[in-house]
Protein backbone atom coordinates (compact mmCIF):
# COMPACT_ATOMS: atom_id res chain seq x y z
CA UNK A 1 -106.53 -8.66 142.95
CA UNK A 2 -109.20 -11.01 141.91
CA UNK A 3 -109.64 -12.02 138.07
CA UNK A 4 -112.96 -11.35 135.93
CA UNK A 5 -114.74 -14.32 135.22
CA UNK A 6 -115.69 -14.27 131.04
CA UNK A 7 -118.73 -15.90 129.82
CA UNK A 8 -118.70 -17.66 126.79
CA UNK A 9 -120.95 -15.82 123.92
CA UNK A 10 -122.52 -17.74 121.40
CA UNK A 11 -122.69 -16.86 117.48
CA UNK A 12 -125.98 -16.81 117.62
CA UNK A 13 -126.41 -14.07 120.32
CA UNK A 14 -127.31 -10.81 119.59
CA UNK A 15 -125.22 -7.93 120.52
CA UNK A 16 -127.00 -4.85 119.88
CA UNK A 17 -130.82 -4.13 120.46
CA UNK A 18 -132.17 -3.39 116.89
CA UNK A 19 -134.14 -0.19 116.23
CA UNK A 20 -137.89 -0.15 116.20
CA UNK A 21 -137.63 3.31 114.65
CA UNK A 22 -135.63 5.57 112.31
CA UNK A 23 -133.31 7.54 114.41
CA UNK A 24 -132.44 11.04 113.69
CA UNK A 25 -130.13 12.38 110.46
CA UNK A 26 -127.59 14.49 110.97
CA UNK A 27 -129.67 17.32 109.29
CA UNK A 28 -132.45 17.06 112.03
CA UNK A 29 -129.70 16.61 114.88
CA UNK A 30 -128.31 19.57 113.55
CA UNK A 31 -131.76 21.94 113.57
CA UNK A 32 -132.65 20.22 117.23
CA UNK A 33 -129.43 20.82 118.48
CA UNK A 34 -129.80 24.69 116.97
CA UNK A 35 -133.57 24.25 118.79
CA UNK A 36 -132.87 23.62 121.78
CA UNK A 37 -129.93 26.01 122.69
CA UNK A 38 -132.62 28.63 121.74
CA UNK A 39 -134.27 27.25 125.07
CA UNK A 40 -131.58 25.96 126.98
CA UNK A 41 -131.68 29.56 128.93
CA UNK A 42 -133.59 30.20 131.81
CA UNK A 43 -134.68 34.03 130.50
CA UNK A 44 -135.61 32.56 127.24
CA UNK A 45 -137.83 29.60 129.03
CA UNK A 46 -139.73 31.94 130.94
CA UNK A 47 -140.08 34.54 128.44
CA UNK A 48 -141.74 31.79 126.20
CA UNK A 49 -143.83 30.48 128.83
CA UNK A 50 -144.83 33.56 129.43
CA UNK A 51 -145.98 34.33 125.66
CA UNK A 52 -148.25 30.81 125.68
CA UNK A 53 -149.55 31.98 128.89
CA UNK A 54 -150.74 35.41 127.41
CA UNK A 55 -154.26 36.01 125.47
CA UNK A 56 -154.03 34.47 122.07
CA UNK A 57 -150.14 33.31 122.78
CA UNK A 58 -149.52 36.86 122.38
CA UNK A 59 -147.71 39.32 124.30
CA UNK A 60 -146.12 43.06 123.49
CA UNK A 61 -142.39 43.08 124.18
CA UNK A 62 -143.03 45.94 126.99
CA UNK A 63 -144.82 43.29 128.79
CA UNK A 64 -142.31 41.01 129.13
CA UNK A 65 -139.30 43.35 130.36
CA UNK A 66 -140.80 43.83 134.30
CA UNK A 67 -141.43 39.75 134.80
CA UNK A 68 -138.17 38.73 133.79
CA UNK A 69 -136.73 41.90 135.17
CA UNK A 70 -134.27 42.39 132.61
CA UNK A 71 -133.38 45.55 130.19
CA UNK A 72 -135.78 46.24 126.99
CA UNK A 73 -132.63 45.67 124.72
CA UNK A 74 -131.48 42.71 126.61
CA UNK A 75 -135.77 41.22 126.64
CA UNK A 76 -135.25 42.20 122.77
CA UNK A 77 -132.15 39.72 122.25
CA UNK A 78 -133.85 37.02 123.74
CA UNK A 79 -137.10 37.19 121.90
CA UNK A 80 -134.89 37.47 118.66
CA UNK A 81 -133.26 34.01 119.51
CA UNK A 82 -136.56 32.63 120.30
CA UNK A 83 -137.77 34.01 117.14
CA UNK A 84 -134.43 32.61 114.99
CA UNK A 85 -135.37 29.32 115.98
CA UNK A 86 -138.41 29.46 115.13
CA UNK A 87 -140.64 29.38 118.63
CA UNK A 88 -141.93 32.64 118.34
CA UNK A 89 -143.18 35.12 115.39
CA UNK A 90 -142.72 39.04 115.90
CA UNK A 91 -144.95 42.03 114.28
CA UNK A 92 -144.35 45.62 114.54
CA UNK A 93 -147.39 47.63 115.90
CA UNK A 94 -146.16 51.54 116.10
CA UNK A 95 -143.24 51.76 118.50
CA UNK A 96 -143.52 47.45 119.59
CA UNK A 97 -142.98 44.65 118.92
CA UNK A 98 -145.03 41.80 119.46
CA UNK A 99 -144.26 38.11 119.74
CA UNK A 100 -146.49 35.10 119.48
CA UNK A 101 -145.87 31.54 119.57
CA UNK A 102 -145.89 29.57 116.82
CA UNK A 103 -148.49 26.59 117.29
CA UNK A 104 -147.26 23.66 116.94
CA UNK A 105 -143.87 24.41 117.34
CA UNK A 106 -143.18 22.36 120.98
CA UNK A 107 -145.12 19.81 120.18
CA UNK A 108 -142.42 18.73 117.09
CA UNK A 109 -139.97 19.19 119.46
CA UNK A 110 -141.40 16.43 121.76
CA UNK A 111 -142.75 14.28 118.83
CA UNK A 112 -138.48 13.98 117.05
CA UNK A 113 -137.44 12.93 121.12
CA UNK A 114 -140.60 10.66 122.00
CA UNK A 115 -140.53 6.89 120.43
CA UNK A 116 -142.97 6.26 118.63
């Protein structure tokens, strides 16, 4: 067994690397944290990339059930959570529903994890 040599620390040294930028409150943790387990699926990823890939970020919910290759009430659930946290907005035209993303929306997501 060998013993750990200890250096000698000054007063003057610092011990901690000060912030260059205001980190996030508890609120915001809270709202990223509800954010990102929205997308921390693998459906729910593609189903959203699939959206911004469609015409005008657009896409019918009868679209989406064959790619992902999942049930219509199952495709449903998903878009709802997407929709609850705010990725996605849905409108009713006759018998379906249609989701778009919300511009903007992954772009705050990056900007609250990026430093500035």
């Amino acid at each position: 067994m060998t013993m750990l040599e200890i250096t000698d620390v000054t007063a003057t040294a610092a011990c901690c690397t000060p912030l260059v930028r205001e980190p996030l409150t508890a609120a915001d943790a809270e709202q990223l944290a509800h954010t990102m387990k929205a997308l921390a699926d693998p459906t729910r990823l593609r189903l959203l990339s699939i959206v911004a890939a469609s015409a005008d970020a657009e896409a019918c919910v009868c679209d989406l059930i064959e790619p992902v290759g999942l049930s219509q009430p199952t495709v449903s659930h998903h878009l709802k959570v997407l929709a609850d946290a705010g990725f996605l907005t849905r409108s009713k035209r006759g018998t379906w529903a249609y989701y778009a993303l919300v511009p903007g929306t992954l772009d705050r997501i990056s900007q609250l994890l990026v430093a500035s």
